[in-house]
C-alpha atoms as a PDB file:
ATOM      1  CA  UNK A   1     186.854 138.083   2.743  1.00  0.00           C
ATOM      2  CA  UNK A   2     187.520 135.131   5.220  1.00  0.00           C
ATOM      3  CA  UNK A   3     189.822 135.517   8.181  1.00  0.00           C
ATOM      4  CA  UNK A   4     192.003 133.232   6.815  1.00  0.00           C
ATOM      5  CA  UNK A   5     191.671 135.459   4.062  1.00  0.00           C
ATOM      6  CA  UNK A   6     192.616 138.610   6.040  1.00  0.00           C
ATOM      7  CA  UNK A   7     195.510 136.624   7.758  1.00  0.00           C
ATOM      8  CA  UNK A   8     197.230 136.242   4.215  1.00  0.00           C
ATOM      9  CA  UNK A   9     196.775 139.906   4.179  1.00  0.00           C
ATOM     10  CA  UNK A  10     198.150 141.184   7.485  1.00  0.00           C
ATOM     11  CA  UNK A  11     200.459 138.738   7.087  1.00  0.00           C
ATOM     12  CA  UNK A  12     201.639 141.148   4.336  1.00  0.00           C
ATOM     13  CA  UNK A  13     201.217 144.055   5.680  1.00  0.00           C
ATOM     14  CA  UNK A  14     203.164 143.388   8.835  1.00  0.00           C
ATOM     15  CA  UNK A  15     206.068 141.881   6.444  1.00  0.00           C
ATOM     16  CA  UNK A  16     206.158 145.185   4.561  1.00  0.00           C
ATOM     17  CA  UNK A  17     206.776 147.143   7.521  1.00  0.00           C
ATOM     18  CA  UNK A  18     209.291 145.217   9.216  1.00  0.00           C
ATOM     19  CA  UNK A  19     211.028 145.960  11.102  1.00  0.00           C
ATOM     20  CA  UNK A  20     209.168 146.647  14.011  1.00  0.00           C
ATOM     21  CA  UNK A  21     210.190 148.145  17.400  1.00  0.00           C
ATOM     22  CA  UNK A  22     208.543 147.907  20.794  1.00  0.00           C
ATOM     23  CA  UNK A  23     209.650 149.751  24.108  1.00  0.00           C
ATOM     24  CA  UNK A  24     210.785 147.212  27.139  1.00  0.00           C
ATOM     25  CA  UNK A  25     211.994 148.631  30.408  1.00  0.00           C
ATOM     26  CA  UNK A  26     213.186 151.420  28.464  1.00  0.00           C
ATOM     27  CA  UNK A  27     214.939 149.913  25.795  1.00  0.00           C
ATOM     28  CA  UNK A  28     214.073 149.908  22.182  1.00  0.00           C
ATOM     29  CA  UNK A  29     214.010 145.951  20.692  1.00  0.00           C
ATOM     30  CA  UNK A  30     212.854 144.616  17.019  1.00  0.00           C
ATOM     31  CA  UNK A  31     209.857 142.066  17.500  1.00  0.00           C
ATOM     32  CA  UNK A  32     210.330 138.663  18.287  1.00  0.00           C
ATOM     33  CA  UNK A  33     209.103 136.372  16.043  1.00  0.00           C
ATOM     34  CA  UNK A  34     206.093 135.638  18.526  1.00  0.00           C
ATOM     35  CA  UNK A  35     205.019 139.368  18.428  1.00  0.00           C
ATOM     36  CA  UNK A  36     205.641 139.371  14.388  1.00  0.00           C
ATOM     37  CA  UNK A  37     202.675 136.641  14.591  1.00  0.00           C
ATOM     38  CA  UNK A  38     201.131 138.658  17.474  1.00  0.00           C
ATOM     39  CA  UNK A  39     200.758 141.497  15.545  1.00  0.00           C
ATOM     40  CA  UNK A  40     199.551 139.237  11.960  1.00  0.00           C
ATOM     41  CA  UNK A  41     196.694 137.571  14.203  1.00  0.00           C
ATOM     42  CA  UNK A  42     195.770 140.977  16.021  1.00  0.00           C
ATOM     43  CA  UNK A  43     195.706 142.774  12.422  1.00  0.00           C
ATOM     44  CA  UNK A  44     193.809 140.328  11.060  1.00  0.00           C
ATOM     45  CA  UNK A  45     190.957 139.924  13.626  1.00  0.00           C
ATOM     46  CA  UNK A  46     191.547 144.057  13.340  1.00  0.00           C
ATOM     47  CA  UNK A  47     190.169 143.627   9.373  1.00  0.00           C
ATOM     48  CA  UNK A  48     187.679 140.771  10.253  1.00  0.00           C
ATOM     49  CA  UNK A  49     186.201 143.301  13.324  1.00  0.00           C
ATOM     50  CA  UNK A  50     185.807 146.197  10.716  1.00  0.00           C
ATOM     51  CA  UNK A  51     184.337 143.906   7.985  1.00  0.00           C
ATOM     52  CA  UNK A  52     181.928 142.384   9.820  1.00  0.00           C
ATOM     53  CA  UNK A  53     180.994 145.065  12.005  1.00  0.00           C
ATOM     54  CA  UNK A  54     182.192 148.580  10.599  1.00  0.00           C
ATOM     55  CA  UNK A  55     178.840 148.862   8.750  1.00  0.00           C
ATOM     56  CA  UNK A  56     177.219 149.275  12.608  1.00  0.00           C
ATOM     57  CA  UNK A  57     179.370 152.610  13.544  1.00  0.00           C
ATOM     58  CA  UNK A  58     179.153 153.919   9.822  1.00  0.00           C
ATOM     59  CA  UNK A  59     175.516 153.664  10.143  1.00  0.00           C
ATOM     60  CA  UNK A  60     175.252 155.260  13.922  1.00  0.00           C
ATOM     61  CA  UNK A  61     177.296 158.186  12.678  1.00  0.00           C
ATOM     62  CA  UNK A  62     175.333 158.950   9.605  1.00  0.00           C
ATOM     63  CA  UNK A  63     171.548 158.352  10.614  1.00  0.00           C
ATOM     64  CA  UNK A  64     172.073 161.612  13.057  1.00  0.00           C
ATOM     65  CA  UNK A  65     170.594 162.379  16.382  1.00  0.00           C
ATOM     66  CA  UNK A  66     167.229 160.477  17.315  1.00  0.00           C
ATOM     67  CA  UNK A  67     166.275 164.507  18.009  1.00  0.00           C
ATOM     68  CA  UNK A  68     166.844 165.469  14.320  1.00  0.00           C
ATOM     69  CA  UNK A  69     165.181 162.002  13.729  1.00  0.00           C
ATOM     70  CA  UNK A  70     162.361 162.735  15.756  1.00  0.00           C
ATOM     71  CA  UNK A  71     162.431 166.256  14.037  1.00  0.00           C
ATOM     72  CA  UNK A  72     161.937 164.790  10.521  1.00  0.00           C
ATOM     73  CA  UNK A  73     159.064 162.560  11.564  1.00  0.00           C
ATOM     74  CA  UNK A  74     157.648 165.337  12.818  1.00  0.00           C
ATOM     75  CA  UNK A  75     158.019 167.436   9.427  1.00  0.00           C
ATOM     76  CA  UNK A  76     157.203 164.202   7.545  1.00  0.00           C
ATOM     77  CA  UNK A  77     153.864 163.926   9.478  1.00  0.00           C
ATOM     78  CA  UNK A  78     152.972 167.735   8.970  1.00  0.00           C
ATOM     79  CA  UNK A  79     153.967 168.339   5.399  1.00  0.00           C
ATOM     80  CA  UNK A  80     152.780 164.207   4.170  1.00  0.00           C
ATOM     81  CA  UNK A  81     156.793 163.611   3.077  1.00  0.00           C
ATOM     82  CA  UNK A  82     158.756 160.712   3.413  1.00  0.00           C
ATOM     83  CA  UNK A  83     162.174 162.527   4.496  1.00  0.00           C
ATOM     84  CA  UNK A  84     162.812 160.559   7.485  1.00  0.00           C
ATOM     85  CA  UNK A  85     162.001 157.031   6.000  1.00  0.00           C
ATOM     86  CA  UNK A  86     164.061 158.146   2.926  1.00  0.00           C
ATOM     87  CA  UNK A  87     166.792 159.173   5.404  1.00  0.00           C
ATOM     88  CA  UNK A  88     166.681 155.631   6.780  1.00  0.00           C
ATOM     89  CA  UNK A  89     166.834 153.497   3.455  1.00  0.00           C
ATOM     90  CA  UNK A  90     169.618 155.737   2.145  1.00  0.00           C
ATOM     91  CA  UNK A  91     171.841 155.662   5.391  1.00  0.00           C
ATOM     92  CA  UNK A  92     170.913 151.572   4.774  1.00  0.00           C
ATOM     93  CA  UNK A  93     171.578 151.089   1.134  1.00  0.00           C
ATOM     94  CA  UNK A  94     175.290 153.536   1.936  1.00  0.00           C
ATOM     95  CA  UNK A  95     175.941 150.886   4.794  1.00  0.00           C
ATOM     96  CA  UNK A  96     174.839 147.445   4.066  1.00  0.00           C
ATOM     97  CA  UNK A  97     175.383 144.289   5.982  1.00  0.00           C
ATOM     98  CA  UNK A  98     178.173 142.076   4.968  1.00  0.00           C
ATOM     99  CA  UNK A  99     177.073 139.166   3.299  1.00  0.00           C
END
């Protein structure tokens, strides 16, 4: 999706939850109409972040530590397998780049 895209989106979002509240010296107070399109433009740079970039931490989490990395390289050179390089492509293929 494009941010503009994602705007349209948050834009909805933040509509279907309003009304919003935000503490001030103490006080409780609805949004203003500058932090309604605050909170749009941070939401939407929110989704653009994730699209563009989730597929980094999704992939960090699931390819393990380099130790059990290291550890099936090890087994892979022993035993003539491909488990680590198999590891890799799936971990790739289950994360892809946006396009």
């Amino acid at each position: 999706m494009t941010l503009e895209e994602l705007t349209v989106e948050a834009t909805a979002e933040i509509e279907a939850a309003k009304p919003l509240y935000k503490q001030v010296n103490n006080e409780r107070l609805e949004f203003t109409d500058a932090d309604y399109a605050q909170a749009v433009t941070d939401l939407a740079n929110s989704k653009w972040d994730t699209q563009q970039f989730g597929y980094i931490q999704a992939r960090q989490e699931a390819y393990g530590s380099v130790q059990d990395q290291l550890d099936m390289q090890y087994w892979d050179g022993v035993n003539g397998t491909t488990t680590w390089a198999d590891h890799i492509a799936q971990v790739k293929s289950d994360n892809p780049k946006p396009v």
